[in-house]
PDB file of N, CA and C in Angstrom:
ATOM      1  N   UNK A   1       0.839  -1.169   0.000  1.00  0.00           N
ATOM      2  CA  UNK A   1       0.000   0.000   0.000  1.00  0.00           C
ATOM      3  C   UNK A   1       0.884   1.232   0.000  1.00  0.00           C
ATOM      4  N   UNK A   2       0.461   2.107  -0.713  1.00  0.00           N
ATOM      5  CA  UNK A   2       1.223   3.406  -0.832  1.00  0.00           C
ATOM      6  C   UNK A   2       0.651   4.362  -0.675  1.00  0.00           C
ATOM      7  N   UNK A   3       0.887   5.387  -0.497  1.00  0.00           N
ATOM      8  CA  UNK A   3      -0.037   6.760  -0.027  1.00  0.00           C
ATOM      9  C   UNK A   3       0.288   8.048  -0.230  1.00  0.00           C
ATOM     10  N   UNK A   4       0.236   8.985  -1.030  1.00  0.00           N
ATOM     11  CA  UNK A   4       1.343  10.644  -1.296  1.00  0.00           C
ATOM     12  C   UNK A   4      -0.460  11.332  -0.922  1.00  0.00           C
ATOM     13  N   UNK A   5       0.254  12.607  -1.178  1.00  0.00           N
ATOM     14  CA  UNK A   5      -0.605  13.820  -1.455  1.00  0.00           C
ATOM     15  C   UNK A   5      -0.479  14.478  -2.606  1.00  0.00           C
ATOM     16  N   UNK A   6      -1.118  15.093  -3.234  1.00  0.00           N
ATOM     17  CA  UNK A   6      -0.406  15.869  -4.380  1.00  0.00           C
ATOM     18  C   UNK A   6      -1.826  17.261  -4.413  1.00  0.00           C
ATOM     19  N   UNK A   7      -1.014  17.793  -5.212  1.00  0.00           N
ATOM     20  CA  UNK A   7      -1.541  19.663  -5.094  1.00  0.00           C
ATOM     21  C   UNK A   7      -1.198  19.797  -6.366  1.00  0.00           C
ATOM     22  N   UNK A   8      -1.679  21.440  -6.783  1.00  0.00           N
ATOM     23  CA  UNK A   8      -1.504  22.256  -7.915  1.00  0.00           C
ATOM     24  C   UNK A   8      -0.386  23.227  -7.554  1.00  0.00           C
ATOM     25  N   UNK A   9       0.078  23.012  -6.857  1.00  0.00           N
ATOM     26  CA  UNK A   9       1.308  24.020  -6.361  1.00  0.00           C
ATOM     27  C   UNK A   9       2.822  23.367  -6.554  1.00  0.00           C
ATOM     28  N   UNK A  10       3.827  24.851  -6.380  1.00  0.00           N
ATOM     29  CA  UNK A  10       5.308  24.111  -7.194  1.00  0.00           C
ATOM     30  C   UNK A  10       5.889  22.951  -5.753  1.00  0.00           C
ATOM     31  N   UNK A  11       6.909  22.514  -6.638  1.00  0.00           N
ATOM     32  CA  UNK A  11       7.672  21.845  -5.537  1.00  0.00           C
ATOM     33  C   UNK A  11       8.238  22.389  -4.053  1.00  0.00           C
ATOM     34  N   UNK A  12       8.198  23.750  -4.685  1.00  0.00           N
ATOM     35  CA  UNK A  12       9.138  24.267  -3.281  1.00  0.00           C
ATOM     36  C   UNK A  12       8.203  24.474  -2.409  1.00  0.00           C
ATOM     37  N   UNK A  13       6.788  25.352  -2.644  1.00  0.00           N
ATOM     38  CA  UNK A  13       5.984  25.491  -1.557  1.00  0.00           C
ATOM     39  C   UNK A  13       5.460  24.033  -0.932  1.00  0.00           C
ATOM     40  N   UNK A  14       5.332  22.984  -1.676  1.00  0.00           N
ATOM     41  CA  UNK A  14       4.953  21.492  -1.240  1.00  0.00           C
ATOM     42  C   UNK A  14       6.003  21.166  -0.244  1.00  0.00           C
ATOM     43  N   UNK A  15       7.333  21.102  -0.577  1.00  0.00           N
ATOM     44  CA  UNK A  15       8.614  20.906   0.184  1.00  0.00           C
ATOM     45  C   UNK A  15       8.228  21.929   1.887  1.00  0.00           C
ATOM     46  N   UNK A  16       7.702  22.945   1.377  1.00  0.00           N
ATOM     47  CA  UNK A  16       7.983  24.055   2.866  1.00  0.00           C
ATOM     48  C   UNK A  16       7.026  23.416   3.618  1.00  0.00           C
ATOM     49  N   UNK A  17       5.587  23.402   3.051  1.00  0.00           N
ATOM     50  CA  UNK A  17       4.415  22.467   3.681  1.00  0.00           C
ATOM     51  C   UNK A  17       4.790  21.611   4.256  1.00  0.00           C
ATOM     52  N   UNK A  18       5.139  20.567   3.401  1.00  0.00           N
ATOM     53  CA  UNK A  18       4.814  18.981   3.996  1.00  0.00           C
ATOM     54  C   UNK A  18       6.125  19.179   5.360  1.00  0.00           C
ATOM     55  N   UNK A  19       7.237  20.317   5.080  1.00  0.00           N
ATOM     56  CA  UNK A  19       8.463  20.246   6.263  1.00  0.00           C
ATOM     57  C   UNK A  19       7.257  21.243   7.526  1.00  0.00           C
ATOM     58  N   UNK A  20       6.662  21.845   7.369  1.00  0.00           N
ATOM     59  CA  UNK A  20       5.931  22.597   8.059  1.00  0.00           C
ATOM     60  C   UNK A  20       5.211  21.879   9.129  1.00  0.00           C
ATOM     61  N   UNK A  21       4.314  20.914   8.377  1.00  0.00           N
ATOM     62  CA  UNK A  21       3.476  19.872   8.849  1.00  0.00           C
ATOM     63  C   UNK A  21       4.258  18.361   9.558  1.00  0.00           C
ATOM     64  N   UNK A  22       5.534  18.652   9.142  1.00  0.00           N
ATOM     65  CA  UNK A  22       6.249  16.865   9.043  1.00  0.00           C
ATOM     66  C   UNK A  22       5.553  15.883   8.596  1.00  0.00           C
ATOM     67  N   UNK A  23       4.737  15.969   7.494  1.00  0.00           N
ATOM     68  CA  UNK A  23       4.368  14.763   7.232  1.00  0.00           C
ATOM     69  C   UNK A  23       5.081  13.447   6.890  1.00  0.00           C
ATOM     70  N   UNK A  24       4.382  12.000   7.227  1.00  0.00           N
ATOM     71  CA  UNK A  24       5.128  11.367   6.755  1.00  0.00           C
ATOM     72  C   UNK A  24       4.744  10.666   5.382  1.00  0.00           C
ATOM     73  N   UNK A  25       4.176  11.434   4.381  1.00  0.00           N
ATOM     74  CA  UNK A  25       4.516  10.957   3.134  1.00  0.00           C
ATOM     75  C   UNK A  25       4.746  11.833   1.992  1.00  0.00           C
ATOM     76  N   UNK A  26       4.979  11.575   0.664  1.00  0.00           N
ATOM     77  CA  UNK A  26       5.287  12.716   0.123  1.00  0.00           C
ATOM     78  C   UNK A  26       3.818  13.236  -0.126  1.00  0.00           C
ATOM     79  N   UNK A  27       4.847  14.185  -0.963  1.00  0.00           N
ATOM     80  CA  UNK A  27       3.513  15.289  -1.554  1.00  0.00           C
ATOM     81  C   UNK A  27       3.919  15.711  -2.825  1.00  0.00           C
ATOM     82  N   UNK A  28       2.772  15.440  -3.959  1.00  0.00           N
ATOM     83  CA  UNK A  28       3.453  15.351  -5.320  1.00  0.00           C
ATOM     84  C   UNK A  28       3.025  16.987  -5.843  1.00  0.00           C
ATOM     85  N   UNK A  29       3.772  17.371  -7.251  1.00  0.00           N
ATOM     86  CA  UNK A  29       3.151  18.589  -7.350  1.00  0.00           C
ATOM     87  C   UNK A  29       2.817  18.203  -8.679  1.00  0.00           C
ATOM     88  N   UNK A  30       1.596  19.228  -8.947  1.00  0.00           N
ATOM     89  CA  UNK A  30       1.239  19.099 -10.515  1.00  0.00           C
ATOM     90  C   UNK A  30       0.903  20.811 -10.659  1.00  0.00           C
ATOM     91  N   UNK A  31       1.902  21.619 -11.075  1.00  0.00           N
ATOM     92  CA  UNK A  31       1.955  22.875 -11.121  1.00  0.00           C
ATOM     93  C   UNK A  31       1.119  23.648 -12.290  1.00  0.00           C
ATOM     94  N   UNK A  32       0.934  22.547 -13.303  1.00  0.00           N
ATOM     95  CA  UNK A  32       0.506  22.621 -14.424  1.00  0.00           C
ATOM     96  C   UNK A  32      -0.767  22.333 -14.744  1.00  0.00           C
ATOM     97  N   UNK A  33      -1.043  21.250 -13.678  1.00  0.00           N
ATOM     98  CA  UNK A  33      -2.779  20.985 -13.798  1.00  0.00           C
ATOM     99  C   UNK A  33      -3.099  19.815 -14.469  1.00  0.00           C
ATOM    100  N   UNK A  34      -1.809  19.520 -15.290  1.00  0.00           N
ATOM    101  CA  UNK A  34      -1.765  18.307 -16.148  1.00  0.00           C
ATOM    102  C   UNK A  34      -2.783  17.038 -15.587  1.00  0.00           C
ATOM    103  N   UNK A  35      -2.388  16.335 -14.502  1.00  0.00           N
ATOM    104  CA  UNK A  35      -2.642  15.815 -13.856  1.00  0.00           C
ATOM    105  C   UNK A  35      -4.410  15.499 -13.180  1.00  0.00           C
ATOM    106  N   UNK A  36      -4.386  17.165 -12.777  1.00  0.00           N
ATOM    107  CA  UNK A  36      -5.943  17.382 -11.971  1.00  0.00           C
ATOM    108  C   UNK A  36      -6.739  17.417 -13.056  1.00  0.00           C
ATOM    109  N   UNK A  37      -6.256  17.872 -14.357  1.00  0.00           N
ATOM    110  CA  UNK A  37      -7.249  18.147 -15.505  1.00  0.00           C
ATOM    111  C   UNK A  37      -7.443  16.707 -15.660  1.00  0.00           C
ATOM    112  N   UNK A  38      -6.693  15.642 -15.765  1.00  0.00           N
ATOM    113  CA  UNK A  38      -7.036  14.343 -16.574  1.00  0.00           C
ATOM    114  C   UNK A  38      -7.741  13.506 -15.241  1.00  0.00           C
ATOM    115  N   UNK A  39      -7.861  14.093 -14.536  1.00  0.00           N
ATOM    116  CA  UNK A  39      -8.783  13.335 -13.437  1.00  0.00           C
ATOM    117  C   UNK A  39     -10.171  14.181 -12.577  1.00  0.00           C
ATOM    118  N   UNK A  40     -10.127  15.329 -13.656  1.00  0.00           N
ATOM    119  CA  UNK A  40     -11.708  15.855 -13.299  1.00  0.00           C
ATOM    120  C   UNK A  40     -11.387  16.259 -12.239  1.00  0.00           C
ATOM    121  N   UNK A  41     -10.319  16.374 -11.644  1.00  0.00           N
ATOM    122  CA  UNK A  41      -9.927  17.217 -10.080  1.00  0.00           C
ATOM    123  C   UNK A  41     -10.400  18.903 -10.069  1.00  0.00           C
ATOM    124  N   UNK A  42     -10.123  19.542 -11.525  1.00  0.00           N
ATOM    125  CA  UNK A  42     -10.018  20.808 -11.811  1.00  0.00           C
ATOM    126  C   UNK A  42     -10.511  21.024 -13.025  1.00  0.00           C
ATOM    127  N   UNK A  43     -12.073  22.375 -13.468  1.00  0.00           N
ATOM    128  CA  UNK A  43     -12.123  22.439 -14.963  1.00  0.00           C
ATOM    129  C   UNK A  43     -11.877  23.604 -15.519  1.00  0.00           C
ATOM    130  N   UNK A  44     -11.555  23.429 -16.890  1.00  0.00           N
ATOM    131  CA  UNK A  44     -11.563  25.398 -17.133  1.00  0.00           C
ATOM    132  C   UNK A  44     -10.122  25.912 -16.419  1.00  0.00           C
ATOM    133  N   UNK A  45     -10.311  27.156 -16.164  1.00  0.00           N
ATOM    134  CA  UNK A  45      -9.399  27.949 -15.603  1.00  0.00           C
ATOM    135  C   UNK A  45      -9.160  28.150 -13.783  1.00  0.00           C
ATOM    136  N   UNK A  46     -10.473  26.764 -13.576  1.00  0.00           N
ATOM    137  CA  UNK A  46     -10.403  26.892 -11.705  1.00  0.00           C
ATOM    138  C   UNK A  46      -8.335  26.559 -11.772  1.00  0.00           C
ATOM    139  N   UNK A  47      -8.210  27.277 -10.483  1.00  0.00           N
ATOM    140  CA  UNK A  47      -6.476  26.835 -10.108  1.00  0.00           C
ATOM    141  C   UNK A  47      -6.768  25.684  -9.062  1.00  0.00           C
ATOM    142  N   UNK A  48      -7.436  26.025  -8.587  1.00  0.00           N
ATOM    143  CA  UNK A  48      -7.717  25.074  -6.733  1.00  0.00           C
ATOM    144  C   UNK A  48      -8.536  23.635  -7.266  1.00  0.00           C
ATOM    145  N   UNK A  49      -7.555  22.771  -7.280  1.00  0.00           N
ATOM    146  CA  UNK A  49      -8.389  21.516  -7.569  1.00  0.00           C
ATOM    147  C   UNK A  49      -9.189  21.041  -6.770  1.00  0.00           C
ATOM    148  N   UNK A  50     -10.550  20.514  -6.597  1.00  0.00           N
ATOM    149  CA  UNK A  50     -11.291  19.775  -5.666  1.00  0.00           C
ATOM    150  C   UNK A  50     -10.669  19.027  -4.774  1.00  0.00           C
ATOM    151  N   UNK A  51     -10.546  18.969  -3.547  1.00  0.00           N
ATOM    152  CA  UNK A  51     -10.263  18.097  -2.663  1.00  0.00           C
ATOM    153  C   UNK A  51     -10.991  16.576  -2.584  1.00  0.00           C
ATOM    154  N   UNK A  52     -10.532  15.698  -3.577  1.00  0.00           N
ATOM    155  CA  UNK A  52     -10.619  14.695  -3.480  1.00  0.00           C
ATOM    156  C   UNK A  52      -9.764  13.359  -2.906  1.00  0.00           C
ATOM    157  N   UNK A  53     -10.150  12.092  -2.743  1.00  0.00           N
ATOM    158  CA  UNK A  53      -9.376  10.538  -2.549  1.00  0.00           C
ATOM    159  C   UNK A  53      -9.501   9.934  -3.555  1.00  0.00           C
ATOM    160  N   UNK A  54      -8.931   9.790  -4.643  1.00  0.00           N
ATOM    161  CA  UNK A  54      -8.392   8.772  -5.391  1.00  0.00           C
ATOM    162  C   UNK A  54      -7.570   7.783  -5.328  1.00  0.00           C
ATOM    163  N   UNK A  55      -8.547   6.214  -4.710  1.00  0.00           N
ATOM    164  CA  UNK A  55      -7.826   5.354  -4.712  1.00  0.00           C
ATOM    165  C   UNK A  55      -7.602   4.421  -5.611  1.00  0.00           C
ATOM    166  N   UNK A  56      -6.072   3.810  -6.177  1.00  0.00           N
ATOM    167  CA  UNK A  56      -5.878   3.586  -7.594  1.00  0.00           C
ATOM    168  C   UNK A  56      -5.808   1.934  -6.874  1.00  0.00           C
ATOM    169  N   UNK A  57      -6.116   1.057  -7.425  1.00  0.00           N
ATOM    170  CA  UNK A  57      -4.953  -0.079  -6.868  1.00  0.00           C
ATOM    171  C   UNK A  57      -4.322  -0.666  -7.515  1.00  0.00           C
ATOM    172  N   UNK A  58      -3.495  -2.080  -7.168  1.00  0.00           N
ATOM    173  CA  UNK A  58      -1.896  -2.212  -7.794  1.00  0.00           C
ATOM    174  C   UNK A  58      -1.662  -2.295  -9.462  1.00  0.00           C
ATOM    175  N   UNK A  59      -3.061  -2.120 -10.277  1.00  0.00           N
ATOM    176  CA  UNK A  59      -3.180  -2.636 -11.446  1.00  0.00           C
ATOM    177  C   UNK A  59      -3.210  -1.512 -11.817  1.00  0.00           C
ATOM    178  N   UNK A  60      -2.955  -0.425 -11.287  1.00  0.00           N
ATOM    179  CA  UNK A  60      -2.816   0.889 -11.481  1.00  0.00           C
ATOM    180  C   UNK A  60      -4.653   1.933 -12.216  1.00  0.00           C
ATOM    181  N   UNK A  61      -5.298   0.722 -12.181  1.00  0.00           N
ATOM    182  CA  UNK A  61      -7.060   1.198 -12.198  1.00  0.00           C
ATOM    183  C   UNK A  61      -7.763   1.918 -11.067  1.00  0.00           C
ATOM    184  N   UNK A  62      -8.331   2.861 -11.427  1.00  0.00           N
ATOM    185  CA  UNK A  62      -9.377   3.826 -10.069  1.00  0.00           C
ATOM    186  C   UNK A  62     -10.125   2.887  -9.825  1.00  0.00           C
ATOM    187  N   UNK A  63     -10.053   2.596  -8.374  1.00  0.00           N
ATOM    188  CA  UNK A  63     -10.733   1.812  -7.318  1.00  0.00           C
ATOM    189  C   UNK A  63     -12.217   2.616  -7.062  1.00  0.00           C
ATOM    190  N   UNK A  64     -12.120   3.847  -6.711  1.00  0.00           N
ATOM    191  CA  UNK A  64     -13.068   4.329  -5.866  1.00  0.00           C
ATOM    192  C   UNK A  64     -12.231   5.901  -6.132  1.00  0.00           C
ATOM    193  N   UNK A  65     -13.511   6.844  -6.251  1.00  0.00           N
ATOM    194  CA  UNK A  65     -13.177   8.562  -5.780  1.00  0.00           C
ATOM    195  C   UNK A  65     -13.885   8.786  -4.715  1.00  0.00           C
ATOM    196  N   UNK A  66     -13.295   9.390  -3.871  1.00  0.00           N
ATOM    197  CA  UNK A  66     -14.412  10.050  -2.921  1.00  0.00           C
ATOM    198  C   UNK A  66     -14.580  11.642  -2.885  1.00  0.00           C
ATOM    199  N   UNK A  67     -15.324  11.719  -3.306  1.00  0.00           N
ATOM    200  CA  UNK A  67     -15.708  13.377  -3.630  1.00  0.00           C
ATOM    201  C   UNK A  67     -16.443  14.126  -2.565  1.00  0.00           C
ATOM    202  N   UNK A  68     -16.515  13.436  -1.367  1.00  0.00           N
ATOM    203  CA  UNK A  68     -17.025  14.175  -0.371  1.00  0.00           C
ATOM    204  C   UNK A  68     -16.125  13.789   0.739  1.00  0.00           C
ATOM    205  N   UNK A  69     -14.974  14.802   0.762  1.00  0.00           N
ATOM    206  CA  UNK A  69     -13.418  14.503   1.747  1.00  0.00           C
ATOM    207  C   UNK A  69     -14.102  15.755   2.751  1.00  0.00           C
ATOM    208  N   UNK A  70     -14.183  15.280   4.122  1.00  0.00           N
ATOM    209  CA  UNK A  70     -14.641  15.934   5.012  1.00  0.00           C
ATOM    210  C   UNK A  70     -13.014  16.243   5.949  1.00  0.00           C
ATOM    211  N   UNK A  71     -12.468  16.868   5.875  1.00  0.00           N
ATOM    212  CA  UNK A  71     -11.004  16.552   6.591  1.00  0.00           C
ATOM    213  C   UNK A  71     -11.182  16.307   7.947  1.00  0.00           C
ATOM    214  N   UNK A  72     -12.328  16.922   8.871  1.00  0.00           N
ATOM    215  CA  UNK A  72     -11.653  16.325  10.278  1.00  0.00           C
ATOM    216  C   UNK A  72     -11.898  14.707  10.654  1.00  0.00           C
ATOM    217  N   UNK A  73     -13.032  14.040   9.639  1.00  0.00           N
ATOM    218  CA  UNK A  73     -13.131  12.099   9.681  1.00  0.00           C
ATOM    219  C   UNK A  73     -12.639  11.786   8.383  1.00  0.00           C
ATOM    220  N   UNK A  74     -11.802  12.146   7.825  1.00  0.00           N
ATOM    221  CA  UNK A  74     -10.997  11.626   6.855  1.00  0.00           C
ATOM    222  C   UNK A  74     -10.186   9.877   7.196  1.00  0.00           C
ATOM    223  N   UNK A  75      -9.590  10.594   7.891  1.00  0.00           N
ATOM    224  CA  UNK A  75      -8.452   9.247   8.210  1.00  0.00           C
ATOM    225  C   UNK A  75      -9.643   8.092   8.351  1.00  0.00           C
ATOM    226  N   UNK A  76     -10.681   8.391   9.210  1.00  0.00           N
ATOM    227  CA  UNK A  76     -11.628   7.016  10.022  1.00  0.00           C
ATOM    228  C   UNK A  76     -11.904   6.504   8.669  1.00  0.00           C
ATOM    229  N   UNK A  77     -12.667   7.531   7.449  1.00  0.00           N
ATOM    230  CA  UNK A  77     -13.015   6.987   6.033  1.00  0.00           C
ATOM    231  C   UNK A  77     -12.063   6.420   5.216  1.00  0.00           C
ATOM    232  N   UNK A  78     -10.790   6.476   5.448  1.00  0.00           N
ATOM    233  CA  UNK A  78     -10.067   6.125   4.893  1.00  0.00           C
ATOM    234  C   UNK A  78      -9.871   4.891   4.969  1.00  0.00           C
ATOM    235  N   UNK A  79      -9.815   4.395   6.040  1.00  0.00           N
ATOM    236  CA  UNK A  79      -9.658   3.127   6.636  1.00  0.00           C
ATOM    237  C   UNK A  79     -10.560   1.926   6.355  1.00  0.00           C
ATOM    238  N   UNK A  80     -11.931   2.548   6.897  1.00  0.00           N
ATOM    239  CA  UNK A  80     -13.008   1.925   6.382  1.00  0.00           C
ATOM    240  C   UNK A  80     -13.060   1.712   4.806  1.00  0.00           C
ATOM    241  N   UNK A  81     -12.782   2.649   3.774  1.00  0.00           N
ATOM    242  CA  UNK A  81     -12.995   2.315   2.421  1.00  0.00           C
ATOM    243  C   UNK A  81     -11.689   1.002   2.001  1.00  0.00           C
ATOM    244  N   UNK A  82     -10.662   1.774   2.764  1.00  0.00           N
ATOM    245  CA  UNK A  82      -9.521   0.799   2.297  1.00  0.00           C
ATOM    246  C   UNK A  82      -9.786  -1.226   2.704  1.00  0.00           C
ATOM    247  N   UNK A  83     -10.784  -1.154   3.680  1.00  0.00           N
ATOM    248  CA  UNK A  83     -11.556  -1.978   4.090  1.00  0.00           C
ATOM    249  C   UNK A  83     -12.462  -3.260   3.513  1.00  0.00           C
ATOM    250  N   UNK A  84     -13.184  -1.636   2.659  1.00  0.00           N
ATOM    251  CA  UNK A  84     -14.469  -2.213   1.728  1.00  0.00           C
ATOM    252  C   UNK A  84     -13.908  -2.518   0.151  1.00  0.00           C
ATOM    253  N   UNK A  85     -12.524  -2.231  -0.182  1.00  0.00           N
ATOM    254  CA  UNK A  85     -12.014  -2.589  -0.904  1.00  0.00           C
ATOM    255  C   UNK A  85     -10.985  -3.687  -0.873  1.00  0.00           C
ATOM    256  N   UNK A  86     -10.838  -4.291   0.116  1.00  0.00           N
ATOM    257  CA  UNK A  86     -10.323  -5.571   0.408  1.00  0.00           C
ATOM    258  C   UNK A  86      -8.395  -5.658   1.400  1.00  0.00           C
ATOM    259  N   UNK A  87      -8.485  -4.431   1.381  1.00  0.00           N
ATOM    260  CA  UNK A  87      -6.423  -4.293   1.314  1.00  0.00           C
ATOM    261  C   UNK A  87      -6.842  -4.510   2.529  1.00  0.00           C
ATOM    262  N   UNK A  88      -6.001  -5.191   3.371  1.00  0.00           N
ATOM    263  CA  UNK A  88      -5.707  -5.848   4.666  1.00  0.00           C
ATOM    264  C   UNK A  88      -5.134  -4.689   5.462  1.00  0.00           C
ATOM    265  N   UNK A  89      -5.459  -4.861   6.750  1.00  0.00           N
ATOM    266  CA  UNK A  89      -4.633  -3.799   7.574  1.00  0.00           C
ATOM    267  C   UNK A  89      -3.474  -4.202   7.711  1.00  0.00           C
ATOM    268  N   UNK A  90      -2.506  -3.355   7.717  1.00  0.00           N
ATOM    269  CA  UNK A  90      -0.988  -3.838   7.758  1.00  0.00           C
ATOM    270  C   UNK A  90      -0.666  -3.904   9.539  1.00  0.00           C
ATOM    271  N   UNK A  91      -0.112  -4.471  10.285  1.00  0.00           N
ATOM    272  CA  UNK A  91       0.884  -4.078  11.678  1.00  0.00           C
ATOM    273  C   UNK A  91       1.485  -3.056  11.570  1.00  0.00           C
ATOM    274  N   UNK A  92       1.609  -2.127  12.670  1.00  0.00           N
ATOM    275  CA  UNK A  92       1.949  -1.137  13.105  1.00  0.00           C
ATOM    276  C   UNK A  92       3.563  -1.082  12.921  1.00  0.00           C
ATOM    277  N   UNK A  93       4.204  -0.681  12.479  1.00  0.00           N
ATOM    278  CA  UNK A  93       5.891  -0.556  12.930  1.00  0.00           C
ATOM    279  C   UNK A  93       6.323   0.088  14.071  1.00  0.00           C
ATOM    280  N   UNK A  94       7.280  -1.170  14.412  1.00  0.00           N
ATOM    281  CA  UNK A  94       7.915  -1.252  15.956  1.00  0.00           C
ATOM    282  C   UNK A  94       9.068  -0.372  15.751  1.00  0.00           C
TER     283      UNK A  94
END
């Protein structure tokens, strides 16, 4: 299982963020839109792509979008979908 973030913003402000936040995964950039455009993230001239979950799985096919990302029960939905789509919970690292 793998997991990033990605935005419409350059590398460097992603870099200051994700060091801001410490996250622990990356954070991809698509500065260009390339990306959000070919996944209906963003239409037209919007800059701010929709806050969506696009989960792909290993066959590299869209599993599931979730278009209604509520951020403060995110993680709980996350879990649960990753669930209802079969991926096993992994053990915690010691």
């Amino acid at each position: 299982m793998a997991y990033f973030g990605a935005s419409c913003d350059t590398p460097e402000y992603n870099k200051e963020f994700a060091d801001e936040l410490k996250l622990d995964f990356p954070l991809l950039s698509d500065p260009d839109r390339k990306v959000a455009l070919e996944y209906g993230l963003v239409v037209g001239d919007k800059k701010t792509p929709s806050r969506w979950t696009v989960y792909v799985s290993k066959e590299g096919k869209i599993a599931f979008i979730d278009k209604e990302v509520k951020a403060a029960a995110h993680a709980e939905a996350i879990v649960k979908k990753l669930a209802e789509l079969g991926v096993e919970k992994a053990e915690p690292k010691k």
